[in-house]
C-alpha atoms as a PDB file:
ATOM      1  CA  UNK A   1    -101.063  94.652-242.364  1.00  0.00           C
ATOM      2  CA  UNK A   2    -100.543  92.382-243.556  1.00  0.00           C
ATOM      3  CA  UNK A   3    -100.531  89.308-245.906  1.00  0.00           C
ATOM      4  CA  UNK A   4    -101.049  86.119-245.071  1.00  0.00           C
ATOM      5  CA  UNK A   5    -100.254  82.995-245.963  1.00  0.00           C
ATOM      6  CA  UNK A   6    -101.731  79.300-246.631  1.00  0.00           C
ATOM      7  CA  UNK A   7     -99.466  76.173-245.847  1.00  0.00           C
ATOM      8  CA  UNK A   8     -99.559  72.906-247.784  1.00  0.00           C
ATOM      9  CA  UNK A   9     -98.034  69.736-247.078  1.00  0.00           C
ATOM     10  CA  UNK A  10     -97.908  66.782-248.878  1.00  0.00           C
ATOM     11  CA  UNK A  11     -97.158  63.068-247.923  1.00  0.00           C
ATOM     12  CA  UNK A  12     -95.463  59.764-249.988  1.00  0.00           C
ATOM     13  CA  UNK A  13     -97.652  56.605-249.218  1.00  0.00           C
ATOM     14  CA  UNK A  14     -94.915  53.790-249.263  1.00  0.00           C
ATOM     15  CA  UNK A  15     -97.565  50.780-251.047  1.00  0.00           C
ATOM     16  CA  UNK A  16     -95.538  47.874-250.140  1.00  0.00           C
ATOM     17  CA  UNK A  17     -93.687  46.724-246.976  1.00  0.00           C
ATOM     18  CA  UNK A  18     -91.127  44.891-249.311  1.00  0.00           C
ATOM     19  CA  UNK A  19     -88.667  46.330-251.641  1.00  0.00           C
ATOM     20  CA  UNK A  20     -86.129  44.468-254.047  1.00  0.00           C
ATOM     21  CA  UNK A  21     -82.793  45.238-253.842  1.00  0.00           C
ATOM     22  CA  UNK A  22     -83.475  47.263-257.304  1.00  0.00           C
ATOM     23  CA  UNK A  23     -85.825  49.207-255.963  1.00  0.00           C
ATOM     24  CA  UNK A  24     -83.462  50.122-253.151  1.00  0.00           C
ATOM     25  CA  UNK A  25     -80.808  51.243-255.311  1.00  0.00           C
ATOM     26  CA  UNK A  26     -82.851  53.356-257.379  1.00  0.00           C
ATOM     27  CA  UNK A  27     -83.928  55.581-254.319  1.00  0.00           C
ATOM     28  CA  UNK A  28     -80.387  55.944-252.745  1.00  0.00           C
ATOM     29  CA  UNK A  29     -79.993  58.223-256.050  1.00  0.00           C
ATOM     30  CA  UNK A  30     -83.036  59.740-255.642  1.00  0.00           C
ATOM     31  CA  UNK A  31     -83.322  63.347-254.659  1.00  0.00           C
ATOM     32  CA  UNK A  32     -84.151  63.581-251.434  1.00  0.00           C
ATOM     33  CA  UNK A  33     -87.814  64.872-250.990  1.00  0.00           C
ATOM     34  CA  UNK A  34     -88.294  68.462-250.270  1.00  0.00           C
ATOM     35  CA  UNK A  35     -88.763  69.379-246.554  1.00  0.00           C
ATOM     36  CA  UNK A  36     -91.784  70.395-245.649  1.00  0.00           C
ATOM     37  CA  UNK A  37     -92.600  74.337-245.553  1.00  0.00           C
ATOM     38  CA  UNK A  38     -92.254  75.764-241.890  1.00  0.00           C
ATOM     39  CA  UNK A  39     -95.015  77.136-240.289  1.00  0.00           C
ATOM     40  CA  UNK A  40     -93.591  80.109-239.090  1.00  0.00           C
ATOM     41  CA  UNK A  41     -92.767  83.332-241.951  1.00  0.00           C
ATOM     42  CA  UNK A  42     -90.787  86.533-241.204  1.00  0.00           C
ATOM     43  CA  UNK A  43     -90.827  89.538-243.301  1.00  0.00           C
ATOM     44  CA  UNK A  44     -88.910  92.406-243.446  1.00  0.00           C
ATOM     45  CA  UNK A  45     -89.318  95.495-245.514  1.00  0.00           C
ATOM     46  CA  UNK A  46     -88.464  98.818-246.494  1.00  0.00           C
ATOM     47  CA  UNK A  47     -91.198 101.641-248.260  1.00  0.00           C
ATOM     48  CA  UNK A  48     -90.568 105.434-249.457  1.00  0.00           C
ATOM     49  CA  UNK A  49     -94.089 105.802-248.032  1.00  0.00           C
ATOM     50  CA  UNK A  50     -96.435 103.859-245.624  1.00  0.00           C
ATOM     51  CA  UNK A  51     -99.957 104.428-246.855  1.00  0.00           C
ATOM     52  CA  UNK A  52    -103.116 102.233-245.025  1.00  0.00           C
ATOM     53  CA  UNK A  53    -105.871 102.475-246.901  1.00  0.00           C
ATOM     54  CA  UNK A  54    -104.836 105.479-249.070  1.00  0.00           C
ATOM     55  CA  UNK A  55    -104.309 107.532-246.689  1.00  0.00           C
ATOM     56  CA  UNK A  56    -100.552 108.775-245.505  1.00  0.00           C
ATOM     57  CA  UNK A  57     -99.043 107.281-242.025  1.00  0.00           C
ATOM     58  CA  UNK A  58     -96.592 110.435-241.465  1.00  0.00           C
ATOM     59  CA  UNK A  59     -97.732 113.865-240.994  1.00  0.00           C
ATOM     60  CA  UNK A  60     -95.337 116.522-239.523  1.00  0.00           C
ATOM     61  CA  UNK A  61     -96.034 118.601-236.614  1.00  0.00           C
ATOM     62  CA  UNK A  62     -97.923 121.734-238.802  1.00  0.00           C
ATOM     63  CA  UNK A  63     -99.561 118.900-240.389  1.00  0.00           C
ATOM     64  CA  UNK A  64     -97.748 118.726-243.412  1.00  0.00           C
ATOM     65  CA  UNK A  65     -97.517 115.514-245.557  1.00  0.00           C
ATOM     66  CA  UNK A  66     -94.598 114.196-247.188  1.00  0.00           C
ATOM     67  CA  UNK A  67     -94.565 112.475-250.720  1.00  0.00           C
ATOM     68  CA  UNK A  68     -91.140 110.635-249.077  1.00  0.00           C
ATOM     69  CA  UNK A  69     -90.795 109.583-245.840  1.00  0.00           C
ATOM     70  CA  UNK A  70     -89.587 106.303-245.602  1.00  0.00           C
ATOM     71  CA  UNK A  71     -90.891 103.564-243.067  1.00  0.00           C
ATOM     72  CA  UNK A  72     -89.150 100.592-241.768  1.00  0.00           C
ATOM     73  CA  UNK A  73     -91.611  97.512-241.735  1.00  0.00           C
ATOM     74  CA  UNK A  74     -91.768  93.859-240.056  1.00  0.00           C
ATOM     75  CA  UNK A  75     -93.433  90.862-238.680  1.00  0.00           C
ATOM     76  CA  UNK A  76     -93.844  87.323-238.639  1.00  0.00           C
ATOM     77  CA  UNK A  77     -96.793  84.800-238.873  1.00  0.00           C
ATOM     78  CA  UNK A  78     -97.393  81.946-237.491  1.00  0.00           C
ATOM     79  CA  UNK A  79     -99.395  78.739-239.387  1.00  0.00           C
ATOM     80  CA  UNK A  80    -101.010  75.821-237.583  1.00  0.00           C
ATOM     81  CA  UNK A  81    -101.856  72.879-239.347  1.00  0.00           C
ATOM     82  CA  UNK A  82    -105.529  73.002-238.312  1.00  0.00           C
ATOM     83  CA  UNK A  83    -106.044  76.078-240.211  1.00  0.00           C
ATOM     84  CA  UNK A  84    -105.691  78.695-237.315  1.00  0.00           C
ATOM     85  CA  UNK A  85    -103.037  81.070-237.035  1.00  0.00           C
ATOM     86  CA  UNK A  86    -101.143  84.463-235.478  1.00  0.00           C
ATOM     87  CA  UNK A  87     -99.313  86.886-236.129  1.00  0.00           C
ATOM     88  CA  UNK A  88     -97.556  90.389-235.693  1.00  0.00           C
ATOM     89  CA  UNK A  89     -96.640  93.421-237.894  1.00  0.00           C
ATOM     90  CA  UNK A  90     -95.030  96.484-237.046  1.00  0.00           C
ATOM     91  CA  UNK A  91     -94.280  99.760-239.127  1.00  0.00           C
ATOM     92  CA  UNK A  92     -92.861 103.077-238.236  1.00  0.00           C
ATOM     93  CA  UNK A  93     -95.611 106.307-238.214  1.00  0.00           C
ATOM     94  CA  UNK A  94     -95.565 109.085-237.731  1.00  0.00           C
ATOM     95  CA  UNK A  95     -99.527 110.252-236.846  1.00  0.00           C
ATOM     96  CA  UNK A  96     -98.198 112.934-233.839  1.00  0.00           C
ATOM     97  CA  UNK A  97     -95.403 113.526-232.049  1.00  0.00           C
ATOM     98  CA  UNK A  98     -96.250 110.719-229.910  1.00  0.00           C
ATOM     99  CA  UNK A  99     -97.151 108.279-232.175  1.00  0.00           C
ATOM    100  CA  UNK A 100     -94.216 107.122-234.117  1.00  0.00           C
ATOM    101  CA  UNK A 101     -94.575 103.413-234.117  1.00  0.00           C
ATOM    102  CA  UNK A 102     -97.835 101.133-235.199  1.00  0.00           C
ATOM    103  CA  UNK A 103     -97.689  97.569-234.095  1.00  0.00           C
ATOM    104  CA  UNK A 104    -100.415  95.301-235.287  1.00  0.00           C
ATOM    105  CA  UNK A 105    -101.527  91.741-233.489  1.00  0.00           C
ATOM    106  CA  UNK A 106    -103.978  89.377-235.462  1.00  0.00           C
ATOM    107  CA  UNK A 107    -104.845  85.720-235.441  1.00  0.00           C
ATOM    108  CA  UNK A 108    -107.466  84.391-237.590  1.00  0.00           C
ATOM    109  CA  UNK A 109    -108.928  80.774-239.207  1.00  0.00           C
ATOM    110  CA  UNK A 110    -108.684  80.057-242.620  1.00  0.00           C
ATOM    111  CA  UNK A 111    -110.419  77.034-244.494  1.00  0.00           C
ATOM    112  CA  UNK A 112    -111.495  76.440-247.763  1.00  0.00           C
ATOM    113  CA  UNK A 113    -115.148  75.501-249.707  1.00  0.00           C
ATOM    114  CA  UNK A 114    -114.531  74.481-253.251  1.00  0.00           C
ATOM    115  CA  UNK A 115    -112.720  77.005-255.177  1.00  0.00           C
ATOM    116  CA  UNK A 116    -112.984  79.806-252.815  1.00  0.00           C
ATOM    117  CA  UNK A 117    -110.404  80.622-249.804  1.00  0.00           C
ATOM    118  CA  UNK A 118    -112.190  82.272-246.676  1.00  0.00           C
ATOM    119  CA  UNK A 119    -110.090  83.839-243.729  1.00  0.00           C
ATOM    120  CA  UNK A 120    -111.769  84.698-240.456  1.00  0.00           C
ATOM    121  CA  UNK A 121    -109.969  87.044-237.735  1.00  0.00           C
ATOM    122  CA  UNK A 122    -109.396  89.610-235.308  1.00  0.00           C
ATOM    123  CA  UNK A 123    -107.110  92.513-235.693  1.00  0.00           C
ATOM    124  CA  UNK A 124    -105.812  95.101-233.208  1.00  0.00           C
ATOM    125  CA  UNK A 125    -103.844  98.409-233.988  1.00  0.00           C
ATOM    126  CA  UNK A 126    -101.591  99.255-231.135  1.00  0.00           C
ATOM    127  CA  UNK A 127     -99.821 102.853-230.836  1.00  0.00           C
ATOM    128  CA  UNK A 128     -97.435 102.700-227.897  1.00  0.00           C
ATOM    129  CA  UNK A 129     -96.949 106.305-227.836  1.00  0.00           C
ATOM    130  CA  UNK A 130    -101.281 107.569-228.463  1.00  0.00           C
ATOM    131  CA  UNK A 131    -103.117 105.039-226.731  1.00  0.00           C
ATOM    132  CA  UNK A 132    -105.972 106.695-228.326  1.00  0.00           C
ATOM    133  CA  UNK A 133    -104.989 105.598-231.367  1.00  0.00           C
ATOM    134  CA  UNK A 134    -105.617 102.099-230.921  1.00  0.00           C
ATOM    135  CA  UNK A 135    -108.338 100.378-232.666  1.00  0.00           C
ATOM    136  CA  UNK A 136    -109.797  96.723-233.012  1.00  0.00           C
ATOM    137  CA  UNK A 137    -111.461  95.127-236.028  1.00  0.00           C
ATOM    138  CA  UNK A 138    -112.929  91.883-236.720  1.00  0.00           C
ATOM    139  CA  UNK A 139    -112.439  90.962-240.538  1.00  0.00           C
ATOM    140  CA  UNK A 140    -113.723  88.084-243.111  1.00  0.00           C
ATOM    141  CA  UNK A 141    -112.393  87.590-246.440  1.00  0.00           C
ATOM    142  CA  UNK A 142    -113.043  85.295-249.452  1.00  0.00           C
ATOM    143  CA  UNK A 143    -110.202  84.740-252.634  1.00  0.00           C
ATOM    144  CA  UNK A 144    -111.367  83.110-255.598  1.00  0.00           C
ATOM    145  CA  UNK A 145    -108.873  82.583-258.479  1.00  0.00           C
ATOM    146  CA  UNK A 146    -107.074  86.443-258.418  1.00  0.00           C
ATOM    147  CA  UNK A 147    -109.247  88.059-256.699  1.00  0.00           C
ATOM    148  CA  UNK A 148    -110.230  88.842-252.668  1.00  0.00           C
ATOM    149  CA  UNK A 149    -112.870  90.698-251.386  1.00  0.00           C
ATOM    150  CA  UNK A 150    -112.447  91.656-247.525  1.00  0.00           C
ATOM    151  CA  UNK A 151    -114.651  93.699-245.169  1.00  0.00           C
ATOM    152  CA  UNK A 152    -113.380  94.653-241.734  1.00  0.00           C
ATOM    153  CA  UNK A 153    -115.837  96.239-238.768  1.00  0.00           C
ATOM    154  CA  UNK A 154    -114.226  98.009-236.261  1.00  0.00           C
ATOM    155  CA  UNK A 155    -114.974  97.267-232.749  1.00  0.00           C
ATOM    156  CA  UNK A 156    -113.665  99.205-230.642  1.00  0.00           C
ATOM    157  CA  UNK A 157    -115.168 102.657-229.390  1.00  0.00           C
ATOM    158  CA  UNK A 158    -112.522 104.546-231.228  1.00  0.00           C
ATOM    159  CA  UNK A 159    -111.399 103.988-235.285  1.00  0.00           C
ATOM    160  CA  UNK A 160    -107.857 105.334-235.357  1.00  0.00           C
ATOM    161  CA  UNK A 161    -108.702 108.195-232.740  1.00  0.00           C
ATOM    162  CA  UNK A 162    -112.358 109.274-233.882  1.00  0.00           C
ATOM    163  CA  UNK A 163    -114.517 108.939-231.287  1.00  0.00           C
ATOM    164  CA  UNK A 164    -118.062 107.332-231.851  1.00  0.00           C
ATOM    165  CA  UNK A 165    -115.780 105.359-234.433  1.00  0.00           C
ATOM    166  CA  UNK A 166    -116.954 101.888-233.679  1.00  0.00           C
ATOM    167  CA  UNK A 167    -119.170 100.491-236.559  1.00  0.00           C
ATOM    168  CA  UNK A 168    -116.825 101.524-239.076  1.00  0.00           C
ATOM    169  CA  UNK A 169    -116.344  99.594-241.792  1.00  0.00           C
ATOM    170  CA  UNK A 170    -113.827  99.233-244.744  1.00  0.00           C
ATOM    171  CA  UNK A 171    -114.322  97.304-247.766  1.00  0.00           C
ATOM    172  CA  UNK A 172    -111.702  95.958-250.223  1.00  0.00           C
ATOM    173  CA  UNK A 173    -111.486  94.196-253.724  1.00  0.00           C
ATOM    174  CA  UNK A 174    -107.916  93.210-254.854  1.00  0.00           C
ATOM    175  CA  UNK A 175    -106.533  91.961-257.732  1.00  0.00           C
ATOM    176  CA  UNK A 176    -103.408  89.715-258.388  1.00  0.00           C
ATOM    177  CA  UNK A 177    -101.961  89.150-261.967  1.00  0.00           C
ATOM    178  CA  UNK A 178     -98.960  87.052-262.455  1.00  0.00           C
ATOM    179  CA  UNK A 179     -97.092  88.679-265.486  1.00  0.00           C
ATOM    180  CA  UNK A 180     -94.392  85.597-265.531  1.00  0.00           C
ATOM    181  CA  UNK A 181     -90.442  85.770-264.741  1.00  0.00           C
ATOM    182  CA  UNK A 182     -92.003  86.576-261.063  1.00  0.00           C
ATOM    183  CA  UNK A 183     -93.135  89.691-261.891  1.00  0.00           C
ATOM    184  CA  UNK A 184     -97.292  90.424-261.098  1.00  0.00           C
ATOM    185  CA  UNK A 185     -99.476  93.036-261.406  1.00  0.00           C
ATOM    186  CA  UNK A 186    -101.737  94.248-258.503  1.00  0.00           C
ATOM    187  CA  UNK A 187    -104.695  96.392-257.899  1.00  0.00           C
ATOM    188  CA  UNK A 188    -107.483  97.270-255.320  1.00  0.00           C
ATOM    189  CA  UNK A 189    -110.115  99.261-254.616  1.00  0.00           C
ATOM    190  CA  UNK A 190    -111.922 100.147-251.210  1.00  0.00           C
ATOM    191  CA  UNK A 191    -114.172 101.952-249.521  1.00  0.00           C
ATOM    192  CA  UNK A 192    -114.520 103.427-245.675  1.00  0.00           C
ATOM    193  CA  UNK A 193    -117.952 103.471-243.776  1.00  0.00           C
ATOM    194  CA  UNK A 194    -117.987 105.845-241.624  1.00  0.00           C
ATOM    195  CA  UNK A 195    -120.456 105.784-238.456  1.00  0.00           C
ATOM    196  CA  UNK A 196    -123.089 109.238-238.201  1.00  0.00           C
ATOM    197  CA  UNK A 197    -121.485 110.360-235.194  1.00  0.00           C
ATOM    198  CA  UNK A 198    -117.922 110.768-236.912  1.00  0.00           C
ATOM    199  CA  UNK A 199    -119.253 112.072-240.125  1.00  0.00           C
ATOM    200  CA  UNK A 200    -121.108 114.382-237.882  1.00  0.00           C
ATOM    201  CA  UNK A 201    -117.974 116.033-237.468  1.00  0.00           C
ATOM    202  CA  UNK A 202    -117.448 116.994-240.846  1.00  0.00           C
ATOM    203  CA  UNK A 203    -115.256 113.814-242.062  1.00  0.00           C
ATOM    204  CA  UNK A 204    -116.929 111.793-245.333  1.00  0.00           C
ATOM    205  CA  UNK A 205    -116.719 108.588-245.991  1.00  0.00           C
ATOM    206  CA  UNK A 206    -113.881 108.024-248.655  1.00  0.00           C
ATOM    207  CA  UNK A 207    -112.909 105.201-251.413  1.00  0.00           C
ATOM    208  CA  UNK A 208    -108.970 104.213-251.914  1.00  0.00           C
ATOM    209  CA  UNK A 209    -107.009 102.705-254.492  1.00  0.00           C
ATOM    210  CA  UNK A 210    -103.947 101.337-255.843  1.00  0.00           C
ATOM    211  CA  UNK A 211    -101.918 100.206-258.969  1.00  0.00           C
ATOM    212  CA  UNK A 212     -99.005  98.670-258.763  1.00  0.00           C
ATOM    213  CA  UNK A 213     -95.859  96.063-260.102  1.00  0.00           C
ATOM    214  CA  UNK A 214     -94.312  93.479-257.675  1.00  0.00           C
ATOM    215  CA  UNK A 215     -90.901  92.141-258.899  1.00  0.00           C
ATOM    216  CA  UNK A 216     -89.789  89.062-256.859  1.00  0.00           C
ATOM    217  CA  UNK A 217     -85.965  89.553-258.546  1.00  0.00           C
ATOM    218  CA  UNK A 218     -84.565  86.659-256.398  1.00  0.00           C
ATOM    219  CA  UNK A 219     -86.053  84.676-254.016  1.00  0.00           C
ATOM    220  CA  UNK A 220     -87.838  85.874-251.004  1.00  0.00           C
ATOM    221  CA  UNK A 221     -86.680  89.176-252.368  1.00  0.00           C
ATOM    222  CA  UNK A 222     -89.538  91.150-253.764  1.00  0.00           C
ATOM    223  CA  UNK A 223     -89.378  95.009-255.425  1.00  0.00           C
ATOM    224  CA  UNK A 224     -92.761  97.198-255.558  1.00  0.00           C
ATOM    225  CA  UNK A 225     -93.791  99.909-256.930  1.00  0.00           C
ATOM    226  CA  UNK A 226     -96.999 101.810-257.965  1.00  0.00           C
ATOM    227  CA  UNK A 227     -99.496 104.689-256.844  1.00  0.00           C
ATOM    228  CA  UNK A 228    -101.865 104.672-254.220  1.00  0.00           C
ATOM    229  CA  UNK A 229    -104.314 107.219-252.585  1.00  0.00           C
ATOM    230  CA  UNK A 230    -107.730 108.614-251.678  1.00  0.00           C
ATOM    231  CA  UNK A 231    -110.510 110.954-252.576  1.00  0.00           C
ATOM    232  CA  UNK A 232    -112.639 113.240-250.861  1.00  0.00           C
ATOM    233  CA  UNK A 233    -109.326 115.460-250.437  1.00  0.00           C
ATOM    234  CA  UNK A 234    -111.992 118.333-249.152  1.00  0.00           C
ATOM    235  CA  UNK A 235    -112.396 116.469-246.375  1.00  0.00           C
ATOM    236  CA  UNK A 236    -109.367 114.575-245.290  1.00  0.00           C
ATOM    237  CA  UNK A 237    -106.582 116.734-246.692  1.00  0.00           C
ATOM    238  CA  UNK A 238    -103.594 115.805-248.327  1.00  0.00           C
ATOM    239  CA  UNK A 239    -103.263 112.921-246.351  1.00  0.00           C
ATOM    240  CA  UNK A 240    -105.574 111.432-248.838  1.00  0.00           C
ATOM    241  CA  UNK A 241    -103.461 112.426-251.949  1.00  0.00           C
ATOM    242  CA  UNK A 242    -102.066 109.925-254.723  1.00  0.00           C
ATOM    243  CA  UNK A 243     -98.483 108.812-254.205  1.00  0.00           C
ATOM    244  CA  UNK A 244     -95.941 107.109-256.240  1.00  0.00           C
ATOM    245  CA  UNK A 245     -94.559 104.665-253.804  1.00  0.00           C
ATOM    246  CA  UNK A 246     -91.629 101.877-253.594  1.00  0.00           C
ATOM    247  CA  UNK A 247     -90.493  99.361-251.616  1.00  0.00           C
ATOM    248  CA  UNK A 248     -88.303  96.174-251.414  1.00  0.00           C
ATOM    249  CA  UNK A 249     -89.024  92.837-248.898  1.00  0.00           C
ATOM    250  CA  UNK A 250     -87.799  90.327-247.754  1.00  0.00           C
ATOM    251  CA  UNK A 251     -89.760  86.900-246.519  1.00  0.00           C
ATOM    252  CA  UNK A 252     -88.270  83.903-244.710  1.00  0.00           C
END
């Protein structure tokens, strides 16, 4: 999924009705004042390896995992100025031979209290090719300075296929550091929930990570790279295992 993104606008009160002929001079060589940001943001992007909460999004027919398998990425958002929004994100899987494309649908509220950022939404996981697959989540997340903590609960009877999956939940801290000449450092650690009936079946609950560089080299150009994976290996497989990843996107 995807990020998300906060809007600002700003306005120029105009404090008198007259102006001398001065005054009128001195604006027409002015800059002309920045237009205001759109509401509507597209990205594009390319990874060496699509991993969702530290787990691997391609496994081969035996079951195999890849440490490269590259995945074509994309979506766009959608802002409104009373603090809702949309949006959709789509990647390229590879979780059986039938699914082979994830394609995610959100919309959400975001406000603000004080210093703190909160984002309210709904989230739903759609495999075209394993309906099965398909999972919905309700999320709420709070950002304070460079930090966010998110928890997501999954409500639909399945989470990602597991049945007696709904209840799940997922917990994340991440970390943003700016490093300056637009490159930033960023970490995060979460954790999975998962309901007695799925662990039941002999799957743990699990905590991910990642560590990583983002280079924005020009803009609305941005190069990644860093490690990310799992634990409990003895019960997930290698689907869990750390990988060195990169990518490059692209945001309009």
């Amino acid at each position: 999924m995807p990020g998300n993104f906060a809007l600002r606008s700003s306005a120029v009160l105009i404090p008198s009705l007259f102006l001398t002929q001065a005054c009128l001079a001195q604006l027409a060589t002015s800059p002309a004042p920045e237009a205001a940001p759109s509401p509507l943001s597209v990205n594009v992007g390319l990874v060496s390896l699509y991993k969702y909460r530290g787990q691997d999004q391609y496994v081969s027919d035996s079951g195999k995992t890849r440490a490269v398998r590259p995945a074509l990425q994309g979506g766009l958002d959608y802002s409104f100025a009373n603090g809702f929004y949309l949006g959709n994100w789509n990647s390229s899987v590879r979780l059986n031979k039938d699914a082979r494309v994830e394609m995610d649908f959100y919309g959400g509220y975001r406000t603000s209290t004080g210093p703190v950022n909160w984002d309210f939404g709904l989230l739903r996981y759609q495999y075209p090719g394993d309906a099965r697959l398909n999972t919905t989540e309700v999320y709420a997340a709070g950002s304070w300075e460079e930090l966010t903590l998110k928890y997501s609960h999954t409500v639909s009877r399945r989470y990602f296929g597991l049945d007696g999956g709904r209840g799940t939940g997922y917990v994340n801290l991440a970390w943003s550091h700016p490093l300056g000449s637009g490159l930033g450092l960023q970490a995060a650690l979460g954790h999975t929930f998962l309901p007695a009936q799925v662990r039941a079946g002999g799957l743990s609950d699990y905590s991910d990570y990642s560590l990583g560089l983002a280079w924005e080299f020009q803009p609305h150009l941005t190069l990644t790279a860093g490690i990310a994976g799992a634990d409990r290996r003895t019960s997930w497989g290698d689907i869990n295992r750390p990988r060195a990843i990169a990518g490059l996107k692209a945001v309009f």
